[in-house]
N, C-alpha and C. Protein backbone atom coordinates (compact mmCIF):
# COMPACT_ATOMS: atom_id res chain seq x y z
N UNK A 1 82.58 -92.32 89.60
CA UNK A 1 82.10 -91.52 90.72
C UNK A 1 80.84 -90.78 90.30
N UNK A 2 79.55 -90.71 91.32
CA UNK A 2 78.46 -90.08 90.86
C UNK A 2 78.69 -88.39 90.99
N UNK A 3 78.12 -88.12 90.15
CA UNK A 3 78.31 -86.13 89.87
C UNK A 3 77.24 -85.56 91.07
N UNK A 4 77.58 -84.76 91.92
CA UNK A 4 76.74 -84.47 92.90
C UNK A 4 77.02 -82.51 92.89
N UNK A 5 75.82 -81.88 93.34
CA UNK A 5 75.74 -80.62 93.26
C UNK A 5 75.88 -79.86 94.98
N UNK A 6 76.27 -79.48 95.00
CA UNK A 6 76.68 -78.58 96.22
C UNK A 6 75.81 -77.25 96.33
N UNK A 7 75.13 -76.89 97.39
CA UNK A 7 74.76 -75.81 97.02
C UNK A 7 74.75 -74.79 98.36
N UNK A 8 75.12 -73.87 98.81
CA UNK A 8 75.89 -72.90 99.94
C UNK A 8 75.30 -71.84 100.26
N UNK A 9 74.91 -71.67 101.23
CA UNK A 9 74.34 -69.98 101.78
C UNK A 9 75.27 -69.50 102.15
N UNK A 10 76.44 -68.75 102.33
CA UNK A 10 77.34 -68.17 103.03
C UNK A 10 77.19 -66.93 103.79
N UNK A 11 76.99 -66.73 104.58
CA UNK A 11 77.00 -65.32 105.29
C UNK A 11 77.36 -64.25 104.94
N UNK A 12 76.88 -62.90 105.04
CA UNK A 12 77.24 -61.94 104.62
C UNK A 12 78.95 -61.36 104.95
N UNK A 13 80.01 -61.46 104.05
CA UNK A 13 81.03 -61.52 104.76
C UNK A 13 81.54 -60.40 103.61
N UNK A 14 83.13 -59.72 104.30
CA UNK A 14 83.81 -59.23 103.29
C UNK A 14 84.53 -59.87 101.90
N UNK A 15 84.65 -59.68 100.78
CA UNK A 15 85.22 -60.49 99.96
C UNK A 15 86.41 -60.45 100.06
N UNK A 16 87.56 -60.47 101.20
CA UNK A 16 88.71 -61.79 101.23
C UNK A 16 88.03 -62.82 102.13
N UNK A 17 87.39 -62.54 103.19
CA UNK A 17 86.76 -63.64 103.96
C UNK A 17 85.72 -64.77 102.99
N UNK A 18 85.32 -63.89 102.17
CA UNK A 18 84.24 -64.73 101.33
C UNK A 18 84.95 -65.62 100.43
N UNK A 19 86.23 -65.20 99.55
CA UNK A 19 86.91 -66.14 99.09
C UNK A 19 87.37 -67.28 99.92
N UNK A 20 87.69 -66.68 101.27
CA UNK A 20 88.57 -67.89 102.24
C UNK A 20 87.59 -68.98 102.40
N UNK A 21 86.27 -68.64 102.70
CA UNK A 21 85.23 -69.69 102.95
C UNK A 21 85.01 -70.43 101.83
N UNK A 22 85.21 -70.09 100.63
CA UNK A 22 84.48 -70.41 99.23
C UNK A 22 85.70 -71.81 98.89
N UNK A 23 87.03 -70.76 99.59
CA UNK A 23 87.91 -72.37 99.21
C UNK A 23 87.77 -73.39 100.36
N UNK A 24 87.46 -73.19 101.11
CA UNK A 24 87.48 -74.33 102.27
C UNK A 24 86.50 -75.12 101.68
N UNK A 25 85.18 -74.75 101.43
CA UNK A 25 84.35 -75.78 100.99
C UNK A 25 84.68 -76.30 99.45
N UNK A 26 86.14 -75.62 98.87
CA UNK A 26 86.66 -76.63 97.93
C UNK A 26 87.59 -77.43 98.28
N UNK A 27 88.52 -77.00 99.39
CA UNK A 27 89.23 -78.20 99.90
C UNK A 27 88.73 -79.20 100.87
N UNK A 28 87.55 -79.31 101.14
CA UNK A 28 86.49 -80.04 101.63
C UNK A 28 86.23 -81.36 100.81
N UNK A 29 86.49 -80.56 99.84
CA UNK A 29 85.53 -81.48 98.50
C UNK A 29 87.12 -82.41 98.23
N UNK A 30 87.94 -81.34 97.51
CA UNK A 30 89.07 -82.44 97.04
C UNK A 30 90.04 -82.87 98.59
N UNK A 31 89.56 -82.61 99.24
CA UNK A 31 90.25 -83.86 100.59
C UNK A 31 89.62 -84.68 100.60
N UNK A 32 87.92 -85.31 100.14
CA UNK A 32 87.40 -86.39 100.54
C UNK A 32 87.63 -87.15 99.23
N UNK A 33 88.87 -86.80 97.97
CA UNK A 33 89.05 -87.16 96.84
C UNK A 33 87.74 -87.13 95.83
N UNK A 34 87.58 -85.75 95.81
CA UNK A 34 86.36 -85.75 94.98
C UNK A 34 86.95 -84.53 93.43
N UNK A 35 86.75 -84.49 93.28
CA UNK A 35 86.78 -83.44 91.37
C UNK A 35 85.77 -82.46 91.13
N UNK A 36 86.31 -80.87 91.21
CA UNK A 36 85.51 -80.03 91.08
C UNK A 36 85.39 -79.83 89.67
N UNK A 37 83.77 -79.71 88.88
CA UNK A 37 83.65 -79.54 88.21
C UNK A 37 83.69 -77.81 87.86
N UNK A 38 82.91 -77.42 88.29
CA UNK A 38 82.13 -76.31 87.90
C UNK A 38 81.94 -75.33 89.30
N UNK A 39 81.83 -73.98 89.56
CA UNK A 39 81.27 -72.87 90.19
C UNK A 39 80.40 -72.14 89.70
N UNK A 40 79.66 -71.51 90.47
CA UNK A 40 78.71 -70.94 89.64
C UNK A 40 78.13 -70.18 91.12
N UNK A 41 78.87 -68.65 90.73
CA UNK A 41 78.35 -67.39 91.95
C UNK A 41 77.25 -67.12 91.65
N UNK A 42 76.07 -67.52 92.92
CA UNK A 42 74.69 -67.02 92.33
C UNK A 42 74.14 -65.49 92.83
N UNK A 43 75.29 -64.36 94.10
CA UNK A 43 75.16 -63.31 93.96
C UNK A 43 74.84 -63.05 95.43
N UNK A 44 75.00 -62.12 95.68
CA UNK A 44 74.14 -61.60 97.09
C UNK A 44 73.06 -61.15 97.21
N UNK A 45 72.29 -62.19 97.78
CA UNK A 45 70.91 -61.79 97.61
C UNK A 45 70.63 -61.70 99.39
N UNK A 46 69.01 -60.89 99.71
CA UNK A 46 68.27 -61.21 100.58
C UNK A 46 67.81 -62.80 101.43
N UNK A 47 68.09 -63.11 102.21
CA UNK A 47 67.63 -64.38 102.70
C UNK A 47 65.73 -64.42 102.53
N UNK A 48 65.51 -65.45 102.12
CA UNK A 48 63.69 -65.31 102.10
C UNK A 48 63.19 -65.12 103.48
N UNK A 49 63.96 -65.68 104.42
CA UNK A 49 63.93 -66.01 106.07
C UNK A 49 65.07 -65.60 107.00
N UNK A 50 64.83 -64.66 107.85
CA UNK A 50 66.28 -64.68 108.81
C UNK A 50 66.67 -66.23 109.32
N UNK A 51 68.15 -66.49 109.35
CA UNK A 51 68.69 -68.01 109.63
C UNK A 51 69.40 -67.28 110.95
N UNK A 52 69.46 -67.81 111.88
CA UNK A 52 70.04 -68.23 113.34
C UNK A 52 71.37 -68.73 112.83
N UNK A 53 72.13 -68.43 112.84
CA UNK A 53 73.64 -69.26 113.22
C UNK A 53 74.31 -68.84 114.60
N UNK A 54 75.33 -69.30 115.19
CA UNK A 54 76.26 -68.79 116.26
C UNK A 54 76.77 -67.60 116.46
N UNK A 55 76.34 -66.60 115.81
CA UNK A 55 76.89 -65.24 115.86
C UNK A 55 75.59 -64.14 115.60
N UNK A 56 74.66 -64.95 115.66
CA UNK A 56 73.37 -64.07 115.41
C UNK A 56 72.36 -64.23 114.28
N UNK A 57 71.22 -63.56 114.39
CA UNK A 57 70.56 -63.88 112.93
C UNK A 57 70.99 -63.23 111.88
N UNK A 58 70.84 -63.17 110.32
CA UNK A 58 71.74 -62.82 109.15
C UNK A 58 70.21 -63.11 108.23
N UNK A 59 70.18 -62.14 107.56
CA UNK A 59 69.22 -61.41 106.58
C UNK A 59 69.25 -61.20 104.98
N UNK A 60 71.09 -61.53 104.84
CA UNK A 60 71.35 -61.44 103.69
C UNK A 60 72.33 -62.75 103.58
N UNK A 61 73.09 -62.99 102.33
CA UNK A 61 74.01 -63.90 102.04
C UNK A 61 74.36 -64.08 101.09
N UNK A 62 75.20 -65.16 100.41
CA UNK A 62 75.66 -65.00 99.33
C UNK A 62 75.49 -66.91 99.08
N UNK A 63 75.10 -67.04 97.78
CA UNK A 63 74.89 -68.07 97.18
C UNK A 63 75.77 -68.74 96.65
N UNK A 64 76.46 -70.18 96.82
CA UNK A 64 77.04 -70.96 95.68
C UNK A 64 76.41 -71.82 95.24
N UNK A 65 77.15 -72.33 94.40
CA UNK A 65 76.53 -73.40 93.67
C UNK A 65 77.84 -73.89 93.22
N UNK A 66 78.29 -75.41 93.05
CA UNK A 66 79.54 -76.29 93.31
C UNK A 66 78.97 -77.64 92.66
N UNK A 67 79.51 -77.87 91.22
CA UNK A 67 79.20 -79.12 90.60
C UNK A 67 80.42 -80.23 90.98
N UNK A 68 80.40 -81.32 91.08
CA UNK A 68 81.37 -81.57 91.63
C UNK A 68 81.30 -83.80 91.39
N UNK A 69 82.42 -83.95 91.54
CA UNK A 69 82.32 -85.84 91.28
C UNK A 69 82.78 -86.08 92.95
N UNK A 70 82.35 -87.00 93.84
CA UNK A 70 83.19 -88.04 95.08
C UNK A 70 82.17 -89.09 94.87
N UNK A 71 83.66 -89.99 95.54
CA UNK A 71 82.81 -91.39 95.54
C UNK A 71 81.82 -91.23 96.97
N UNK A 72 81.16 -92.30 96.43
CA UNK A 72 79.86 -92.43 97.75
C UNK A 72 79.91 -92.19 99.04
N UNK A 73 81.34 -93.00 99.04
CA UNK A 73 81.15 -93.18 100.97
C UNK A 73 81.94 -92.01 101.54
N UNK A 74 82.26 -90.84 100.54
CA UNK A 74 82.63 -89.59 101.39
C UNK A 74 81.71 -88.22 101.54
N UNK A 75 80.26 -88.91 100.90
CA UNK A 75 79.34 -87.80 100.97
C UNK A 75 78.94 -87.23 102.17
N UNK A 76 79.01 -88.07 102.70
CA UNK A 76 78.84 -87.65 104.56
C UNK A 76 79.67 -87.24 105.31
N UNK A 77 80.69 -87.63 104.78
CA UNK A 77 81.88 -86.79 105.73
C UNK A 77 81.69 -85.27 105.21
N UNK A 78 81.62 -85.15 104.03
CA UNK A 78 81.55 -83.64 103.47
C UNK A 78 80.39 -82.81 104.15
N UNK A 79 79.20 -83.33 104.12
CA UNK A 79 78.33 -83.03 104.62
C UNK A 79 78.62 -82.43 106.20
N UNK A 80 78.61 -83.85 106.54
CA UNK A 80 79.51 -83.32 108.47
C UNK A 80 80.59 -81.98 108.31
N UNK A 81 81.49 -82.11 107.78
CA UNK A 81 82.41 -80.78 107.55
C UNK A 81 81.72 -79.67 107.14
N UNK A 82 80.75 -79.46 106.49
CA UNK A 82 80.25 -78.09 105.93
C UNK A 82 79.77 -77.73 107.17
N UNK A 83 78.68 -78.80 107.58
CA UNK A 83 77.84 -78.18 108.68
C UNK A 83 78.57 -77.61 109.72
N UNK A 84 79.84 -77.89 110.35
CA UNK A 84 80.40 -77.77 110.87
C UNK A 84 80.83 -76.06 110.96
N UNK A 85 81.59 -75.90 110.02
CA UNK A 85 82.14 -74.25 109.67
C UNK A 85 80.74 -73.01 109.62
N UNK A 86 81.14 -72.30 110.64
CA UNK A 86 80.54 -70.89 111.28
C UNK A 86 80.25 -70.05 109.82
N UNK A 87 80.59 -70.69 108.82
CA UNK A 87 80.41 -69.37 107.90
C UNK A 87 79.32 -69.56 106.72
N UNK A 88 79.03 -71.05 106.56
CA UNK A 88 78.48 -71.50 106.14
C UNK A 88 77.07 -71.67 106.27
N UNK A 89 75.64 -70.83 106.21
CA UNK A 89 74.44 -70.83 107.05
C UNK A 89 73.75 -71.89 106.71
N UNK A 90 73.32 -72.51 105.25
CA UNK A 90 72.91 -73.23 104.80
C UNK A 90 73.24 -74.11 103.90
N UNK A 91 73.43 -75.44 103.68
CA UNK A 91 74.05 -76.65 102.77
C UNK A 91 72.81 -77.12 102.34
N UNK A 92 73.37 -77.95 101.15
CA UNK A 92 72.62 -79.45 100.14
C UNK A 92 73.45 -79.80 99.38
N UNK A 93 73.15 -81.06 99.28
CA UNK A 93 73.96 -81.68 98.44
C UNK A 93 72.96 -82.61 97.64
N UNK A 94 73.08 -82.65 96.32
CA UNK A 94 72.12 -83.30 95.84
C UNK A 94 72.41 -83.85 94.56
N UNK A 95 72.44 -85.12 94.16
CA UNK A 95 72.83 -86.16 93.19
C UNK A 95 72.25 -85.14 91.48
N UNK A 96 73.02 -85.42 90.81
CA UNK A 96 73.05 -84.97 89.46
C UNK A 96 72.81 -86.38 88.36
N UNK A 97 71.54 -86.27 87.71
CA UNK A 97 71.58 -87.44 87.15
C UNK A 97 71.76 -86.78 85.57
N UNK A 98 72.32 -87.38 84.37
CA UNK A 98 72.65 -87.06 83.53
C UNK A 98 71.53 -87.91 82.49
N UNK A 99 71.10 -86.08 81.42
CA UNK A 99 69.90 -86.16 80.94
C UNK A 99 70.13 -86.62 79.36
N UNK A 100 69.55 -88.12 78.61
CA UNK A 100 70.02 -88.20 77.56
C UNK A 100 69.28 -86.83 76.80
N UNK A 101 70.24 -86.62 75.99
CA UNK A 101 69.91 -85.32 75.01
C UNK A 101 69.42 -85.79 73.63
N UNK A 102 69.71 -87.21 73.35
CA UNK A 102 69.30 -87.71 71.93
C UNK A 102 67.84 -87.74 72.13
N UNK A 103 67.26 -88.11 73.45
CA UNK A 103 65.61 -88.35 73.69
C UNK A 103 64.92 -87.16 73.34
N UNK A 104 63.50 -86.94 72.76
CA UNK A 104 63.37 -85.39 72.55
C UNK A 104 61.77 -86.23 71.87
N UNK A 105 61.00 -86.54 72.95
CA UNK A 105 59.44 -86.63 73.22
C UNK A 105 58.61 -85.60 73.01
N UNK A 106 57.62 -85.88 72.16
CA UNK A 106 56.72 -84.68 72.15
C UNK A 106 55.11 -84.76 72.22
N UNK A 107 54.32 -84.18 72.90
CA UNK A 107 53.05 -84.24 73.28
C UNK A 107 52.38 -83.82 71.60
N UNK A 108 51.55 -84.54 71.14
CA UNK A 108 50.73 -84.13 70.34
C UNK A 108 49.35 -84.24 70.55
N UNK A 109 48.69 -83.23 70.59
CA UNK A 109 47.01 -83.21 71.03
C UNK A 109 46.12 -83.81 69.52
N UNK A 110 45.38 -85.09 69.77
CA UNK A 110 45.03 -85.97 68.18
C UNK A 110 43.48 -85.51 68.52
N UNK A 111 42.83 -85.00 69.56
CA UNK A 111 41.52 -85.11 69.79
C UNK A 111 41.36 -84.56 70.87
N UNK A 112 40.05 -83.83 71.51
CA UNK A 112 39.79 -83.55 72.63
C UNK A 112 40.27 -84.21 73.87
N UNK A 113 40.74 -84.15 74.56
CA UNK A 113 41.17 -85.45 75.66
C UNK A 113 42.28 -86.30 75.53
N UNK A 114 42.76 -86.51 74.50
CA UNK A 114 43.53 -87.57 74.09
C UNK A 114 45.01 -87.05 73.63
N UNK A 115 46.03 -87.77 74.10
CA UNK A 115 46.63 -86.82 73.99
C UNK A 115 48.53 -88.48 73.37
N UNK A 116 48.74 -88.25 72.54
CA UNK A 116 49.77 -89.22 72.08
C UNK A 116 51.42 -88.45 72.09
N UNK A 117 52.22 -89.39 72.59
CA UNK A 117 53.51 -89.11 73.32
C UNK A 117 54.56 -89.70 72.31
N UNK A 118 54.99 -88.67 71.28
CA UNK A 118 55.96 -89.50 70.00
C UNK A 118 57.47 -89.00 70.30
N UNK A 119 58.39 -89.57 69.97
CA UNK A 119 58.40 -90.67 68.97
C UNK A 119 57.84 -91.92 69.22
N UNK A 120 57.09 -92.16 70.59
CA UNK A 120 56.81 -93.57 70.85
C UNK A 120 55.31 -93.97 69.99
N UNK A 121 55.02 -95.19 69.52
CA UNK A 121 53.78 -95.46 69.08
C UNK A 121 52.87 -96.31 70.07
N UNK A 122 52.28 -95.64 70.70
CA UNK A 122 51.32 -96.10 71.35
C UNK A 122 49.61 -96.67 70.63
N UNK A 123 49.28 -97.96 70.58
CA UNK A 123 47.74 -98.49 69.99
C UNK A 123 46.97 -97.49 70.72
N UNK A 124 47.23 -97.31 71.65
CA UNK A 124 45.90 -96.47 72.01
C UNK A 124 46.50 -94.92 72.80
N UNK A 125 45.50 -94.17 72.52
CA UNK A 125 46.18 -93.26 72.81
C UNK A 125 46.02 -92.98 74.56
N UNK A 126 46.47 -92.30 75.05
CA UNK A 126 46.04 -91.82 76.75
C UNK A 126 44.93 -90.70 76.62
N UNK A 127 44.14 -91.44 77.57
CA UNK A 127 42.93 -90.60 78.00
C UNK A 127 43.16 -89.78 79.00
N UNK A 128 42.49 -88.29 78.83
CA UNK A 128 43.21 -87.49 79.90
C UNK A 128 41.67 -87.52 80.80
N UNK A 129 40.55 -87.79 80.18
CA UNK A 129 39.44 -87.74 81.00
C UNK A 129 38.57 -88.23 80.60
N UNK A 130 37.34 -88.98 81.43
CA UNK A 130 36.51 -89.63 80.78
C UNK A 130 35.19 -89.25 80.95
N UNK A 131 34.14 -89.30 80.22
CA UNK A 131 33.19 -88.12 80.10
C UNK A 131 31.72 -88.71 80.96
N UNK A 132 32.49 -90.14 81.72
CA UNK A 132 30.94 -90.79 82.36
C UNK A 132 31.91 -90.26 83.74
N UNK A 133 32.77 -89.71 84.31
CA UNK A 133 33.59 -89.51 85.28
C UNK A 133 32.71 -87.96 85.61
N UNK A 134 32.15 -88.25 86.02
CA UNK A 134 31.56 -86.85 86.70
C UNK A 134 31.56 -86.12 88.07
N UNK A 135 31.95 -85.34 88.67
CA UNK A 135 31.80 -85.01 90.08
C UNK A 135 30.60 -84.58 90.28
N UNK A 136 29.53 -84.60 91.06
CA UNK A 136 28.22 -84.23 91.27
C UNK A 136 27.83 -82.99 91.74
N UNK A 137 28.92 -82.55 92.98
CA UNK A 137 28.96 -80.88 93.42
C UNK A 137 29.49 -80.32 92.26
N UNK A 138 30.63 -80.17 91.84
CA UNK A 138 31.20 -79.77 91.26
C UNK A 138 31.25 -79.56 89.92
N UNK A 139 30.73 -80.46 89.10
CA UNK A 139 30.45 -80.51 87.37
C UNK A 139 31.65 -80.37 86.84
N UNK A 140 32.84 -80.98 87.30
CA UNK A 140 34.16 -81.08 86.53
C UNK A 140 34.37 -82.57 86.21
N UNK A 141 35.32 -82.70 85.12
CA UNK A 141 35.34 -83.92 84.84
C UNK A 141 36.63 -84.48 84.70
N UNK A 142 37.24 -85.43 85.12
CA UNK A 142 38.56 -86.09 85.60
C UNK A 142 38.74 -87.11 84.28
C-alpha cells in the first residue's frame, strides 16, 4: 500500500469536539482499510485567509497532519468523506515517496561556473553559464 499524508484545517472548536472530529477523520481512514501511521498536532494557529464553510466564515483553526498507508482505489472515497463533514474547513492528501538515505550527493564548486555533482563522475563538468551568452539590455550572463 502507498504511504499517503493527510493534512486538515479543522475549525475552531472546543477540545472534546476537536478530539471527536480528529477521530472521525481516523475512522475514515481505517474504514477504507488503510493504517495509521503517525499524528502530528500542528497547533492553533490564525487562518492566512478567512474560509467560508456552512456556518460562517472562521479566522482561526487548528492543524493536522495524518501519515497514513490505503490502497489506491480508496483514496477517493476518503477524500469524498472528509469533504463532506462540517468540521473539517480544509483537506489534502498527498502521496509520500520514500527518500533513499544511503544517497548523499554533493555540489562541489571546481572553477568559476562549473560546478561537479559527486559521488557521481561526470567527464565533463556542468556549465552553469557561458560567457559568449550575453543579454544586450541587461549585461547578465546565463
Amino acid at each position: 500500500m502507498p504511504a499517503y499524508e493527510l493534512f486538515l484545517i479543522i475549525k475552531n472548536l472546543p477540545r472534546p469536539e476537536l478530539v471527536q472530529s480528529i477521530k472521525r477523520g481516523a475512522e475514515l481512514i481505517l474504514k477504507n482499510d488503510g493504517i495509521i501511521r503517525s499524528f502530528e498536532n500542528l497547533g492553533h494557529k490564525n487562518l492566512p485567509y478567512r474560509i467560508k464553510s456552512s456556518e460562517g466564515y472562521h479566522t482561526e483553526g487548528n492543524y493536522l497532519l495524518i501519515k497514513f498507508d490505503l490502497p489506491r482505489s480508496h483514496v477517493n472515497s476518503v477524500t469524498s468523506e472528509i469533504r463532506k463533514d462540517a468540521d473539517f474547513l480544509r483537506s489534502g492528501i498527498t502521496t509520500l515517496k520514500e527518500l533513499d538515505e544511503s544517497f548523499d550527493a554533493e555540489c562541489r564548486c571546481l572553477e568559476r561556473g562549473k560546478f561537479m555533482k559527486f559521488p557521481f563522475n561526470f567527464e565533463k563538468p556542468m556549465t552553469v553559464w557561458d560567457k559568449k551568452k550575453v543579454f544586450k539590455n541587461y549585461g547578465l550572463r546565463l
